[in-house]
N, C-alpha and C. Protein backbone atom coordinates (compact mmCIF):
# COMPACT_ATOMS: atom_id res chain seq x y z
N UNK A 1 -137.19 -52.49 -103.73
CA UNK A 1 -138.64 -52.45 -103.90
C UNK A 1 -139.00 -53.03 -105.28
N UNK A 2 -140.05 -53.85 -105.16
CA UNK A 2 -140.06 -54.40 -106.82
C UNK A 2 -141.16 -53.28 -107.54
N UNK A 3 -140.54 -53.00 -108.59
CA UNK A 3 -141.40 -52.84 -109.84
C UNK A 3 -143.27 -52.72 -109.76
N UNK A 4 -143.75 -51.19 -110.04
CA UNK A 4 -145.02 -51.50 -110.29
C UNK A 4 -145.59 -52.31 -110.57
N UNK A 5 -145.06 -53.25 -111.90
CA UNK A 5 -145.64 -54.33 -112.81
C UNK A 5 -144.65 -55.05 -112.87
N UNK A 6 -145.05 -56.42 -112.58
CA UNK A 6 -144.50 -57.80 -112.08
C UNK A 6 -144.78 -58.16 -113.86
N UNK A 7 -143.97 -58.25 -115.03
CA UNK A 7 -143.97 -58.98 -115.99
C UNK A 7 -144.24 -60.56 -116.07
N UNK A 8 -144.36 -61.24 -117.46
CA UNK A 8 -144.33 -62.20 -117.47
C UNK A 8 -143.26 -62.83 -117.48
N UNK A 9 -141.80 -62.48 -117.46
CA UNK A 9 -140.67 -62.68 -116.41
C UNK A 9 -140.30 -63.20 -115.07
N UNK A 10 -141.42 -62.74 -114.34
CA UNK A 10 -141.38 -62.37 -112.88
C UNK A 10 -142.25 -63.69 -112.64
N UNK A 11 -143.62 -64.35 -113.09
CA UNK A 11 -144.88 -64.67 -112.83
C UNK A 11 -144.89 -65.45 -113.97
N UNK A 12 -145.12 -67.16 -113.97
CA UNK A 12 -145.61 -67.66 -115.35
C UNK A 12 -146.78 -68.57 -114.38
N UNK A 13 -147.27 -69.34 -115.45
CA UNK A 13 -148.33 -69.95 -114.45
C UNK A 13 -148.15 -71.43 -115.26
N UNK A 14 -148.73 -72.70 -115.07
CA UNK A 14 -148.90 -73.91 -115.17
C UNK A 14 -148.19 -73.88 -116.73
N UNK A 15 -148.24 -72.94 -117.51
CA UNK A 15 -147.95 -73.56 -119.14
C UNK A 15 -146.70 -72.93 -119.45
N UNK A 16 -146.10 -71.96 -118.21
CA UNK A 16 -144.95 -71.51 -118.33
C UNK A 16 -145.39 -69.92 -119.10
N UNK A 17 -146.30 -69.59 -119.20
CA UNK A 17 -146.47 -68.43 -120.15
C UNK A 17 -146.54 -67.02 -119.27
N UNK A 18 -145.82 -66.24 -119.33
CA UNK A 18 -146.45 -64.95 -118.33
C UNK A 18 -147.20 -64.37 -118.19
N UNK A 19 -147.69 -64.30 -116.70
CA UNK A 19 -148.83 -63.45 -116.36
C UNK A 19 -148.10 -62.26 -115.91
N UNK A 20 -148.86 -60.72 -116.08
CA UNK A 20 -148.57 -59.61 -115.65
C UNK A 20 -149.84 -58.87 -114.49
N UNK A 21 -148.88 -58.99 -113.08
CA UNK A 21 -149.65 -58.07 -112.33
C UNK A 21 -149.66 -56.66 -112.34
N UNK A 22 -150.10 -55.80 -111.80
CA UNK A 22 -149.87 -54.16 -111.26
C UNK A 22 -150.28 -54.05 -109.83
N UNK A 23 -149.16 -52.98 -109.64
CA UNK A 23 -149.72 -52.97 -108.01
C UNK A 23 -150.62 -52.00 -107.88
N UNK A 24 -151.55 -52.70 -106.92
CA UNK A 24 -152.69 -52.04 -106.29
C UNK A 24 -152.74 -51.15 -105.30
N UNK A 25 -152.15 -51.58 -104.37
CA UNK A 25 -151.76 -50.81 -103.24
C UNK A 25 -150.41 -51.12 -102.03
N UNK A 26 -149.74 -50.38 -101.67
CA UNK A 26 -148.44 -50.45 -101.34
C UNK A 26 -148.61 -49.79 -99.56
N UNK A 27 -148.71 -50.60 -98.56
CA UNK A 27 -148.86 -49.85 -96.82
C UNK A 27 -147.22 -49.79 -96.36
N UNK A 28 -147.19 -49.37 -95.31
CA UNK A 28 -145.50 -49.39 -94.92
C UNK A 28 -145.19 -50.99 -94.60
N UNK A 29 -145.57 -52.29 -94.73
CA UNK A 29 -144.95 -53.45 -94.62
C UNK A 29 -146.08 -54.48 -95.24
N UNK A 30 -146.81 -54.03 -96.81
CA UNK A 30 -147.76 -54.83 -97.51
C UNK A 30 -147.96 -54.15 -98.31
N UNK A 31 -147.87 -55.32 -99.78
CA UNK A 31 -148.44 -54.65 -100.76
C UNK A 31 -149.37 -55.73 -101.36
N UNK A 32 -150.22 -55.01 -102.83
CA UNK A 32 -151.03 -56.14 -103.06
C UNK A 32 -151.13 -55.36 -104.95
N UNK A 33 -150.82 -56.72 -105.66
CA UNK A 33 -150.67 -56.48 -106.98
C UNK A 33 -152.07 -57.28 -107.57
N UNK A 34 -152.86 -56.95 -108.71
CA UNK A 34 -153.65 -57.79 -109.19
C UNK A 34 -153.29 -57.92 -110.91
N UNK A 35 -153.92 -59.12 -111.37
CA UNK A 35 -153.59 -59.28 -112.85
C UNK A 35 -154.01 -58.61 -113.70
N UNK A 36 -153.43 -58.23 -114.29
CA UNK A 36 -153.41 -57.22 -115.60
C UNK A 36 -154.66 -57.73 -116.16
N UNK A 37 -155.97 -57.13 -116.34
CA UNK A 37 -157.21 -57.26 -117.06
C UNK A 37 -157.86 -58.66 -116.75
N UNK A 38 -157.91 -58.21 -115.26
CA UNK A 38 -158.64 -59.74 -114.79
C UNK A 38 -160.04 -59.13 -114.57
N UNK A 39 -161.33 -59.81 -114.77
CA UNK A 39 -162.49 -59.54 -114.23
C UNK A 39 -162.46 -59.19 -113.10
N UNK A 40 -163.43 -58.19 -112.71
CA UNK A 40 -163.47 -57.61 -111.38
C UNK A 40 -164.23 -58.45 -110.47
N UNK A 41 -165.08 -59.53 -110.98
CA UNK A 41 -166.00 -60.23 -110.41
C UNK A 41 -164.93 -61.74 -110.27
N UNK A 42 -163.87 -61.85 -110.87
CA UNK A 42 -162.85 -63.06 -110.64
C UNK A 42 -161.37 -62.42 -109.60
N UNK A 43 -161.24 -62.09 -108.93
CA UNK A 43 -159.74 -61.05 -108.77
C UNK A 43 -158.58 -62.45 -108.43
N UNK A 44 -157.43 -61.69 -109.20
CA UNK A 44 -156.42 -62.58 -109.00
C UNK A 44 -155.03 -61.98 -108.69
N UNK A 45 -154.74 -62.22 -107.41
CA UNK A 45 -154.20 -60.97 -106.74
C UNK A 45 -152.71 -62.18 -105.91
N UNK A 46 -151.70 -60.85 -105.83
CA UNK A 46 -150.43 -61.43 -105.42
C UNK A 46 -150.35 -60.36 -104.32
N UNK A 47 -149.86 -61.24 -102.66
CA UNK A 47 -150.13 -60.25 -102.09
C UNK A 47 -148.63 -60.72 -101.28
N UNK A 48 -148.08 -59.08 -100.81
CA UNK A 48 -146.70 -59.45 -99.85
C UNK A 48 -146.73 -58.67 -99.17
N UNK A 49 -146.65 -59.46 -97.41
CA UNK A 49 -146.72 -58.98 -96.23
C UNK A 49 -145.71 -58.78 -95.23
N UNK A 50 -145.10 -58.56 -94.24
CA UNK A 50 -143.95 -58.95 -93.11
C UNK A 50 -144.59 -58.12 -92.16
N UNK A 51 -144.33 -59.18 -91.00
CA UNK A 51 -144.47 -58.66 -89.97
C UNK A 51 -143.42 -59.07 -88.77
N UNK A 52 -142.85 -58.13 -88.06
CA UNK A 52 -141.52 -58.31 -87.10
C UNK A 52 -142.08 -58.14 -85.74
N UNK A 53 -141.62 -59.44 -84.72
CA UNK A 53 -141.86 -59.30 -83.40
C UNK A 53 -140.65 -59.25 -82.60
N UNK A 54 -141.09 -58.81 -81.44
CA UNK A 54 -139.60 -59.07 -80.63
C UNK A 54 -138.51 -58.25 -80.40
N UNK A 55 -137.65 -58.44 -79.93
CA UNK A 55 -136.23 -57.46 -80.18
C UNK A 55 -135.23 -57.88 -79.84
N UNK A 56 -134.01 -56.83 -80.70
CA UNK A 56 -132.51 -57.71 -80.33
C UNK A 56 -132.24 -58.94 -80.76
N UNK A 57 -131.63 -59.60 -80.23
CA UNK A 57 -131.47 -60.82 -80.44
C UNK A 57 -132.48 -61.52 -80.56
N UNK A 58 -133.88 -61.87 -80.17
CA UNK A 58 -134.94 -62.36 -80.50
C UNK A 58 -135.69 -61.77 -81.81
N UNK A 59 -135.63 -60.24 -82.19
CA UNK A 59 -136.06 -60.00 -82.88
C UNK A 59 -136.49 -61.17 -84.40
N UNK A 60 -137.79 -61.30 -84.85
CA UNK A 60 -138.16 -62.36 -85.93
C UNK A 60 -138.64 -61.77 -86.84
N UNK A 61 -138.53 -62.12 -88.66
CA UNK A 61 -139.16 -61.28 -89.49
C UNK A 61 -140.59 -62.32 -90.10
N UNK A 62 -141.81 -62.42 -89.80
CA UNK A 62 -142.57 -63.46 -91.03
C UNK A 62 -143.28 -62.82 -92.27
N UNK A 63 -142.65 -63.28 -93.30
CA UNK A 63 -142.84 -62.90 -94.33
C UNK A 63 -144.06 -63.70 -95.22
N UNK A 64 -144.79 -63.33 -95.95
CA UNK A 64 -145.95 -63.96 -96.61
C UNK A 64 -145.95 -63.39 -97.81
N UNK A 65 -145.54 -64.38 -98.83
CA UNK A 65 -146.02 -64.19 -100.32
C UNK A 65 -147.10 -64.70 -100.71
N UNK A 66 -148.51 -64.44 -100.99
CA UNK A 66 -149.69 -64.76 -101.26
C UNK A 66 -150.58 -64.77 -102.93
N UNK A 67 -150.60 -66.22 -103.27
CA UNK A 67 -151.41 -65.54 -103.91
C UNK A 67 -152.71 -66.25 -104.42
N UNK A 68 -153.78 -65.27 -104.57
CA UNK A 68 -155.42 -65.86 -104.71
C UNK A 68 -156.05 -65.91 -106.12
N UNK A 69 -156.36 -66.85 -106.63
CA UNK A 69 -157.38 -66.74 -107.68
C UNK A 69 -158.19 -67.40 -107.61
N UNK A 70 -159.77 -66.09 -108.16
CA UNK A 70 -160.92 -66.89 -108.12
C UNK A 70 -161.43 -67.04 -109.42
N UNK A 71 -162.23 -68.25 -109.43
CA UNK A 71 -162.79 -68.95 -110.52
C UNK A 71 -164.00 -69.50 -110.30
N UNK A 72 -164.50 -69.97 -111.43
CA UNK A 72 -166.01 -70.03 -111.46
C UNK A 72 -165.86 -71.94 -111.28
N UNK A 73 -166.14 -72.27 -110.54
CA UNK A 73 -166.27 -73.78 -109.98
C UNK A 73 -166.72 -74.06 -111.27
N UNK A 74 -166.00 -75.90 -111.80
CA UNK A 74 -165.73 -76.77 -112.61
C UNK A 74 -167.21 -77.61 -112.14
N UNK A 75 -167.58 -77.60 -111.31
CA UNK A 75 -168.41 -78.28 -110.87
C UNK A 75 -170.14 -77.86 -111.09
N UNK A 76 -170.52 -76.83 -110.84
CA UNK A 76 -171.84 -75.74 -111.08
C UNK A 76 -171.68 -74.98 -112.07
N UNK A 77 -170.52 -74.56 -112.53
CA UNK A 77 -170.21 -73.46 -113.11
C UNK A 77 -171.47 -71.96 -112.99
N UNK A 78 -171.34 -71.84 -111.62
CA UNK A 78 -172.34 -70.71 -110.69
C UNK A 78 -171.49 -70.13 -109.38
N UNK A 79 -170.69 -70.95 -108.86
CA UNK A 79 -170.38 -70.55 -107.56
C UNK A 79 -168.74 -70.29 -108.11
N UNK A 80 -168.73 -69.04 -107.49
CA UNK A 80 -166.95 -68.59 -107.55
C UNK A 80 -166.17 -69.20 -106.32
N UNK A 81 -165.16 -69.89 -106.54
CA UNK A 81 -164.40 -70.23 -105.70
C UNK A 81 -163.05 -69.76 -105.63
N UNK A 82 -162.17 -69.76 -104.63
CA UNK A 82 -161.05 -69.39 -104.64
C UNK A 82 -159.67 -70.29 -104.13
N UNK A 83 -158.94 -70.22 -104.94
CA UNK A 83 -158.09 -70.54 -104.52
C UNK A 83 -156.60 -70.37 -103.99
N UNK A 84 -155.83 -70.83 -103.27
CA UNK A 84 -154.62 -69.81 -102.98
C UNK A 84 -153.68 -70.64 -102.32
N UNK A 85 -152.44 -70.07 -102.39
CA UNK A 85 -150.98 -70.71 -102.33
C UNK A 85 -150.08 -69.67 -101.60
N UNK A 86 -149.46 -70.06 -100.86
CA UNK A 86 -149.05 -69.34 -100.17
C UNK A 86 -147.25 -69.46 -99.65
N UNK A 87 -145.94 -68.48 -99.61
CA UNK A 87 -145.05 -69.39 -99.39
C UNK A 87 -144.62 -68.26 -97.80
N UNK A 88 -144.38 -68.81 -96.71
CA UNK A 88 -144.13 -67.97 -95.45
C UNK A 88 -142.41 -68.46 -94.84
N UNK A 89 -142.09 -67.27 -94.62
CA UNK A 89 -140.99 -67.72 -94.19
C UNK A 89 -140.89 -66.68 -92.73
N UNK A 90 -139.84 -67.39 -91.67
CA UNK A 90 -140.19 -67.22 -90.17
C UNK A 90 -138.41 -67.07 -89.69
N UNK A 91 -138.09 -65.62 -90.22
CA UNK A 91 -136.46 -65.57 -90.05
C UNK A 91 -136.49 -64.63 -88.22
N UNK A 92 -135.30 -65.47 -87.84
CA UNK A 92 -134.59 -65.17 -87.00
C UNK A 92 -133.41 -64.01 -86.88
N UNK A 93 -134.26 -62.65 -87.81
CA UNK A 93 -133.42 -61.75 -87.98
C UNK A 93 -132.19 -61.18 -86.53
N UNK A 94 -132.87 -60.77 -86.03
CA UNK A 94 -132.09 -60.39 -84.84
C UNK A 94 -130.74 -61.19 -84.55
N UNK A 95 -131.01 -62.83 -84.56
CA UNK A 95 -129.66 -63.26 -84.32
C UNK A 95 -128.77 -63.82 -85.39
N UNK A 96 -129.19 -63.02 -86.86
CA UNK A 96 -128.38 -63.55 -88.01
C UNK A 96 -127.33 -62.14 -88.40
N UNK A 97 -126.40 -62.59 -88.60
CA UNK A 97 -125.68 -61.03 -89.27
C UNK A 97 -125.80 -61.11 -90.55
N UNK A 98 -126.18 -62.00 -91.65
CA UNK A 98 -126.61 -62.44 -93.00
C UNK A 98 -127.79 -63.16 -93.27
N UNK A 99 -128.81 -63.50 -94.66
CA UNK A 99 -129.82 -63.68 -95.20
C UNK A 99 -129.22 -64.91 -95.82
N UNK A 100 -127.42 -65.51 -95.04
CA UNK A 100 -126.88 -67.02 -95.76
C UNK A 100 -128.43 -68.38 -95.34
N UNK A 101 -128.32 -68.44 -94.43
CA UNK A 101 -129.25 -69.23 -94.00
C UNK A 101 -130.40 -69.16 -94.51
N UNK A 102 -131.14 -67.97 -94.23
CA UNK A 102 -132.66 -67.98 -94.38
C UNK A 102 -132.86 -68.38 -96.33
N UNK A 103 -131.83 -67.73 -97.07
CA UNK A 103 -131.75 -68.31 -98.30
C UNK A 103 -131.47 -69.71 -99.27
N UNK A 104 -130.24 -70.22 -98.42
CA UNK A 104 -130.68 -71.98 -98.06
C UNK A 104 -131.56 -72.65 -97.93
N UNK A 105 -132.59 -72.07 -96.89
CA UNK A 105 -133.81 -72.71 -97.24
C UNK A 105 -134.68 -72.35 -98.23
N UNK A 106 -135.06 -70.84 -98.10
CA UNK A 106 -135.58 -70.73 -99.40
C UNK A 106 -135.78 -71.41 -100.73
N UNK A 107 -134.27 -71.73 -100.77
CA UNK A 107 -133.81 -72.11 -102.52
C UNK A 107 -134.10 -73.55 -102.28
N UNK A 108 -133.99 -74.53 -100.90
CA UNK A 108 -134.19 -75.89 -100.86
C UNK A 108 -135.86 -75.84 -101.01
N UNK A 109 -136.73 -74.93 -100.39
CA UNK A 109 -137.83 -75.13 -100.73
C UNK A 109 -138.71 -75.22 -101.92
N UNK A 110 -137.99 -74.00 -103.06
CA UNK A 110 -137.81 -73.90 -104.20
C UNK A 110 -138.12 -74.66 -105.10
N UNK A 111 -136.64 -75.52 -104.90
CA UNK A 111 -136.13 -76.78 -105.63
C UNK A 111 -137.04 -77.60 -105.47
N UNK A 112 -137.26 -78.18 -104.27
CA UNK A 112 -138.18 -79.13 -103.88
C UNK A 112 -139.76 -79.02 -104.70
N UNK A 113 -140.01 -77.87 -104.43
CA UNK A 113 -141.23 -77.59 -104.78
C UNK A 113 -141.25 -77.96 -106.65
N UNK A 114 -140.16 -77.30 -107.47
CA UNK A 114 -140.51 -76.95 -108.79
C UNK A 114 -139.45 -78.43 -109.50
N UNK A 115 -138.98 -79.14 -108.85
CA UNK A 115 -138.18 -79.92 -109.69
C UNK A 115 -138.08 -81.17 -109.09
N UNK A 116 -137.36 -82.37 -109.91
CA UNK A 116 -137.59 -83.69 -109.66
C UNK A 116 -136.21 -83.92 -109.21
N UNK A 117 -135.86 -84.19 -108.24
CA UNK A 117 -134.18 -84.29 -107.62
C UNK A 117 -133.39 -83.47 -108.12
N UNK A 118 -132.67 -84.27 -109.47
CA UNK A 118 -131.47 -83.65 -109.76
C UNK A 118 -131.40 -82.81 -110.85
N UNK A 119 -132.40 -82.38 -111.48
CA UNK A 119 -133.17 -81.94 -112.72
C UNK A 119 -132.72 -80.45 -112.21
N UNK A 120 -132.28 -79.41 -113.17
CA UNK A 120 -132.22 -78.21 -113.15
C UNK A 120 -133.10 -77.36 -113.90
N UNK A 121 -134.27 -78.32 -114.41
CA UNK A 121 -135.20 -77.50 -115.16
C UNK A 121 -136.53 -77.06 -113.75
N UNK A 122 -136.80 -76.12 -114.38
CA UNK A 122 -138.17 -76.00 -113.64
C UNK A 122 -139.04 -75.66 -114.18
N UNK A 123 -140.17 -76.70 -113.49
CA UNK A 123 -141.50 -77.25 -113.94
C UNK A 123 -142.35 -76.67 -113.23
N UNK A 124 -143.04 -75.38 -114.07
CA UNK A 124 -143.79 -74.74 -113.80
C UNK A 124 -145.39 -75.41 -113.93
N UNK A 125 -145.36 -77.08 -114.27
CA UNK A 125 -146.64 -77.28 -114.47
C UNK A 125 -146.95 -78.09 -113.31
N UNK A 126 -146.30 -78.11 -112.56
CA UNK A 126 -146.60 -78.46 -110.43
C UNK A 126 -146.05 -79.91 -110.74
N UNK A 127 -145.41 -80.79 -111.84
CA UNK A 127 -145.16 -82.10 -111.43
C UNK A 127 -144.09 -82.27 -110.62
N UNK A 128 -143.10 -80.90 -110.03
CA UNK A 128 -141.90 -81.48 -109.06
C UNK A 128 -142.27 -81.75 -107.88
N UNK A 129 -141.56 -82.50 -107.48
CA UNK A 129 -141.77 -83.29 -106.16
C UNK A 129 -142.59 -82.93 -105.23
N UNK A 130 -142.03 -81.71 -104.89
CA UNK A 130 -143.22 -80.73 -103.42
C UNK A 130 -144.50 -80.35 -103.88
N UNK A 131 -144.67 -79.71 -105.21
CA UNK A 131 -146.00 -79.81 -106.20
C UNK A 131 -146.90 -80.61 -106.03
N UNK A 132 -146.42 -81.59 -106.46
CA UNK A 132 -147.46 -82.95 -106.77
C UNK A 132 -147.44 -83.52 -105.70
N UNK A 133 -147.00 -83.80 -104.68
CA UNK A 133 -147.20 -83.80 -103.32
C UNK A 133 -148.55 -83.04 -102.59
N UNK A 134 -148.51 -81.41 -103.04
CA UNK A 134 -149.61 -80.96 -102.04
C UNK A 134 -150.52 -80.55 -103.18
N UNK A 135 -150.40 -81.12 -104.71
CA UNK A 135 -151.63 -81.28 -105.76
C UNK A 135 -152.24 -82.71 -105.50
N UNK A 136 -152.01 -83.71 -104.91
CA UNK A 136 -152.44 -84.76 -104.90
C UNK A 136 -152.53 -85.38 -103.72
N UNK A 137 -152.39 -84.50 -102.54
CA UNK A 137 -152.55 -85.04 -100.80
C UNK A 137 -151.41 -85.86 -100.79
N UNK A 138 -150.38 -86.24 -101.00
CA UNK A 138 -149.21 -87.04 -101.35
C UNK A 138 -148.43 -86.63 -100.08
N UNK A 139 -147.73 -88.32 -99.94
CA UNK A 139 -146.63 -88.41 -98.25
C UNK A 139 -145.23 -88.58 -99.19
């Protein structure tokens, strides 16, 4: 189970600097953390869900890491808008005896997302490949 408070360890954002959530509320398969001294009229919230269908051998787990922040549009600076990112994953629990696979992808999605091929740094400011791809409508 993670930690009440998600450190700036856990969570950095575009400049690499940490943000700290707290959790808000915790159901038997969802929880939902918000940022440490965010306006109540802006909320900026990390949210994690699963939900399992099926059984046995079909049995499936989909998992949803979420997260939303709203801001005051660049444009009017009047209208709050929101925005949000989301990473889902769609495991085939039932017919795996290990988390080898479903973590393979994970970590390829990862990679993809935070880094430039062969680069072992990660670039928390969205220029790796999968980033700047869905920051810029990019094929």
């Amino acid at each position: 189970m993670l930690s009440n408070t998600l450190n700036g360890n856990q969570i950095k954002n575009t400049a690499g600097t940490g943000v700290t959530f707290n959790r808000l509320s915790t159901s038997e398969r969802s929880t939902e953390f918000s940022q440490l001294a965010e306006a109540p009229s802006l909320p900026h919230r990390l949210k994690i869900s699963h939900q399992e269908t099926g059984s046995g051998m079909t049995l499936r787990r989909r998992s949803v890491v979420r997260i939303d922040k709203t801001s005051i549009s660049t444009v009017d600076s009047k209208t709050p808008v929101t925005s949000s990112a989301y990473f889902v994953t769609d495991s085939p629990v039932g017919a795996l005896a290990a988390n080898t696979e479903m973590a393979t992808v994970i970590a390829e999605v990862v990679s993809f997302m935070a880094s430039l091929g062969a680069s072992t740094t990660i670039l928390y400011d969205c220029t790796g490949s999968g980033a700047d791809a869905l920051l810029n409508g990019g094929l």
